[in-house]
C-alpha atoms as a PDB file:
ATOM      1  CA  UNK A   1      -0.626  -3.736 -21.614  1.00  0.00           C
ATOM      2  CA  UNK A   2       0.449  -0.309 -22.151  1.00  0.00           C
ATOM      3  CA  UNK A   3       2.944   1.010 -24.479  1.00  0.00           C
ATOM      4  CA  UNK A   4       3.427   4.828 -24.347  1.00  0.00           C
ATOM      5  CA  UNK A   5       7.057   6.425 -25.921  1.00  0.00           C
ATOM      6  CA  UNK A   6       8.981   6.231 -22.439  1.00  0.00           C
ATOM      7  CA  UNK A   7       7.244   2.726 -20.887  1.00  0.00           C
ATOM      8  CA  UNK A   8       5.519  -0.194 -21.120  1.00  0.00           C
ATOM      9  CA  UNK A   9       3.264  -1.243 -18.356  1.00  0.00           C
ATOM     10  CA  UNK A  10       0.731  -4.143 -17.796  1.00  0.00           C
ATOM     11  CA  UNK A  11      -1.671  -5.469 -15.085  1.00  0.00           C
ATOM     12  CA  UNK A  12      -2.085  -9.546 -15.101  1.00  0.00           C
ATOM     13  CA  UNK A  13      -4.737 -10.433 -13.349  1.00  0.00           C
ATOM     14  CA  UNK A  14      -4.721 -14.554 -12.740  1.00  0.00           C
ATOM     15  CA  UNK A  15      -7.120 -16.292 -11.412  1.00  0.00           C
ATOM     16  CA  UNK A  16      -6.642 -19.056  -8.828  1.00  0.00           C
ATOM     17  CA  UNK A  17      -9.980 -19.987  -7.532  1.00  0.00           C
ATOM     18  CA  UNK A  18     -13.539 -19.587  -7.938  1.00  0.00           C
ATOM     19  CA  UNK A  19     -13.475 -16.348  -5.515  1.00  0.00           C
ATOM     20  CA  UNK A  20      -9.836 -15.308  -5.479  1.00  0.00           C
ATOM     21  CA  UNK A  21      -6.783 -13.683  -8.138  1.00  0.00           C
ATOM     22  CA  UNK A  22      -3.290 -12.396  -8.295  1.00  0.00           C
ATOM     23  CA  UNK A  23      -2.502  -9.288  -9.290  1.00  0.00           C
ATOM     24  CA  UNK A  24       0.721  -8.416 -10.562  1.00  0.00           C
ATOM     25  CA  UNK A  25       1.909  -5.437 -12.321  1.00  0.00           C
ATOM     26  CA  UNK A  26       5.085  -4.593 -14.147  1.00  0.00           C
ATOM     27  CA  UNK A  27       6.855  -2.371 -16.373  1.00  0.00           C
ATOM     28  CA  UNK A  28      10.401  -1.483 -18.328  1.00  0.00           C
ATOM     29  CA  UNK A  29      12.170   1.218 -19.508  1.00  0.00           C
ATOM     30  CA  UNK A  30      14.892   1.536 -21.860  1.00  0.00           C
ATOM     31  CA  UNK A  31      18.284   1.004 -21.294  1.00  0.00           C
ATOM     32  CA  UNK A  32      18.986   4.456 -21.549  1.00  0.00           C
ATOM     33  CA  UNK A  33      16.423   5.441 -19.133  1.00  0.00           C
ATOM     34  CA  UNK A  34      17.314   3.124 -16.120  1.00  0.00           C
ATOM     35  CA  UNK A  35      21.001   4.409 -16.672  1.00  0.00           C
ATOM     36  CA  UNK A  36      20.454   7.687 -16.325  1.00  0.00           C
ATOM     37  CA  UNK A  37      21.618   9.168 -12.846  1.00  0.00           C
ATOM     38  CA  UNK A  38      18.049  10.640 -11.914  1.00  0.00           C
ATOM     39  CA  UNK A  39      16.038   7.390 -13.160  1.00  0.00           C
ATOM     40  CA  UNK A  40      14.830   6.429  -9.482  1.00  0.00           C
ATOM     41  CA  UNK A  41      13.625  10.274  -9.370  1.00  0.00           C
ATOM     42  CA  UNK A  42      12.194  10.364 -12.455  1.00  0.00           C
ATOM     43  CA  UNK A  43      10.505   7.113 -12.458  1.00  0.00           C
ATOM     44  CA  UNK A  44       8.120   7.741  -9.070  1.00  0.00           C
ATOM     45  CA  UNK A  45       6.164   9.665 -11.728  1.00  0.00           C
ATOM     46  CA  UNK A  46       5.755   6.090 -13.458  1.00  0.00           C
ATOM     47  CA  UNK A  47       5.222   4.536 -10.529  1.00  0.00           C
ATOM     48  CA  UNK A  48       2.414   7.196  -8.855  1.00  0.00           C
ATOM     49  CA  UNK A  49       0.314   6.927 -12.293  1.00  0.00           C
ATOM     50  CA  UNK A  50       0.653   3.414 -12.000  1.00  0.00           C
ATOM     51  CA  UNK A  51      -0.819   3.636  -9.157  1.00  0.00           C
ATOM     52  CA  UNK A  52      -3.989   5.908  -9.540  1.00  0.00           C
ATOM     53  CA  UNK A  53      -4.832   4.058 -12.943  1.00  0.00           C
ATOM     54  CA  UNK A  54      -4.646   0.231 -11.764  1.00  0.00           C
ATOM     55  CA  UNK A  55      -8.012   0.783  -8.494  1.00  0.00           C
ATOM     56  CA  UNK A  56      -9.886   1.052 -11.595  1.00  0.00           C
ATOM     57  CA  UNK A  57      -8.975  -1.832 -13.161  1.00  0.00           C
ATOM     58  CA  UNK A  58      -9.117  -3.869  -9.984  1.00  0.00           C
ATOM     59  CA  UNK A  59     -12.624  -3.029  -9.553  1.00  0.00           C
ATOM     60  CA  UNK A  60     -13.366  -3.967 -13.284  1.00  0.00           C
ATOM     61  CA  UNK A  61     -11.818  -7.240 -12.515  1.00  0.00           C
ATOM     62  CA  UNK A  62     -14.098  -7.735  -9.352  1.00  0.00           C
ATOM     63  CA  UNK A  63     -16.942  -7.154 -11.030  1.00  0.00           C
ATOM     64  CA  UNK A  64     -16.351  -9.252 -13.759  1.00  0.00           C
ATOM     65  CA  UNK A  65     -15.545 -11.863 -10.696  1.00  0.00           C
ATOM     66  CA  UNK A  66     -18.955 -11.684  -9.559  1.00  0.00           C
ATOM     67  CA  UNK A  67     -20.405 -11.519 -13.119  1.00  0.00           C
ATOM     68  CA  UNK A  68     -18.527 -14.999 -13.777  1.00  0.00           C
ATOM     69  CA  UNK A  69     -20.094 -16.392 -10.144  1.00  0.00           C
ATOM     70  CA  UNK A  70     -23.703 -15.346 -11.313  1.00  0.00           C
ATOM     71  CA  UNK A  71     -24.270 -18.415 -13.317  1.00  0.00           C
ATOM     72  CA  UNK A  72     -25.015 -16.352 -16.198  1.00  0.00           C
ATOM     73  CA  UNK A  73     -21.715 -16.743 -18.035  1.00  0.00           C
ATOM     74  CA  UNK A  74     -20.983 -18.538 -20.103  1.00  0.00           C
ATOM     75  CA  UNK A  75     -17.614 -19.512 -21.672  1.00  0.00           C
ATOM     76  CA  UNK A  76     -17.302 -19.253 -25.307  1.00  0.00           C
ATOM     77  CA  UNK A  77     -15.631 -17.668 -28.333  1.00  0.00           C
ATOM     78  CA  UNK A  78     -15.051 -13.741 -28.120  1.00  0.00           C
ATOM     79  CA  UNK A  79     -17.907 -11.607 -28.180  1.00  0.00           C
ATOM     80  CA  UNK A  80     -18.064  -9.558 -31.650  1.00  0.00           C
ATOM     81  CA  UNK A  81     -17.435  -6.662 -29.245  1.00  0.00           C
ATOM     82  CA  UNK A  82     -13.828  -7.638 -28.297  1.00  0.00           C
ATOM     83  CA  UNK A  83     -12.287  -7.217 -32.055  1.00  0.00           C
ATOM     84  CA  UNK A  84      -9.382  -5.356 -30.425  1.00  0.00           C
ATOM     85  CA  UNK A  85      -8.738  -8.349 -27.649  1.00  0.00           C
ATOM     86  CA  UNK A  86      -9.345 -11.183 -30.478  1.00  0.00           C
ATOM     87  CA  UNK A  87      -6.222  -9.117 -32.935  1.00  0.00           C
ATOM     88  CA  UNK A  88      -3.957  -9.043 -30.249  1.00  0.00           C
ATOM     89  CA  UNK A  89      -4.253 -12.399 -29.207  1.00  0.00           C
ATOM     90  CA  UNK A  90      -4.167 -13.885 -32.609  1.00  0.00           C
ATOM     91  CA  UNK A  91      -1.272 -11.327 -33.170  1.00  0.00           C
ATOM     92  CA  UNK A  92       1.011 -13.006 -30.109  1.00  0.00           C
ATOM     93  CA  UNK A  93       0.022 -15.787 -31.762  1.00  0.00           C
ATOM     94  CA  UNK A  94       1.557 -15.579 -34.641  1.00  0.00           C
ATOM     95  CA  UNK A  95       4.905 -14.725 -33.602  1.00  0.00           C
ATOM     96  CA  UNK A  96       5.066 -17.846 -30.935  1.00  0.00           C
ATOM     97  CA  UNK A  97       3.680 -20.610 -33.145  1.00  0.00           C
ATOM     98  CA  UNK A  98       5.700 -22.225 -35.567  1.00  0.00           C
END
């Protein structure tokens, strides 16, 4: 997810078998942005650094595909490395469970 002052954008990456995910990717804009006459024009900006930024993150993804098919992962709690992933998680969390 990516939250900048015009935008939000996010890459899901699901997986759906041992060798094979689905990649989706998504974004909004204000009200006030999409209503404005030149939005389309304005938003192919969005749309072309959308682009060049997500090939990175599909590699990432592939890698960690193969990483997960060595047989040397294991599942398990976070890694005290992901702090950052463990916050936001518990922070959706919190505003979904009673």
């Amino acid at each position: 997810i990516v939250f900048t002052q015009d935008c939000i954008w996010w890459q899901d990456i699901k997986p759906v078998s041992v060798n094979r995910s689905i990649n989706s990717l998504g974004g909004c804009f204000p009200r006030s942005s999409v209503a404005l006459s030149q939005f389309e024009a304005a938003a192919q900006a969005f749309y072309d650094r959308w682009s060049s930024a997500t090939p990175e993150d599909n590699e990432i993804a592939e890698a960690q595909q193969q990483g997960h098919g060595s047989g040397l992962s294991l599942p398990g709690r976070f890694s005290p490395r992901e702090h950052c992933v463990h916050a936001l998680n518990n922070w959706v969390l919190d505003r979904v469970l009673d």
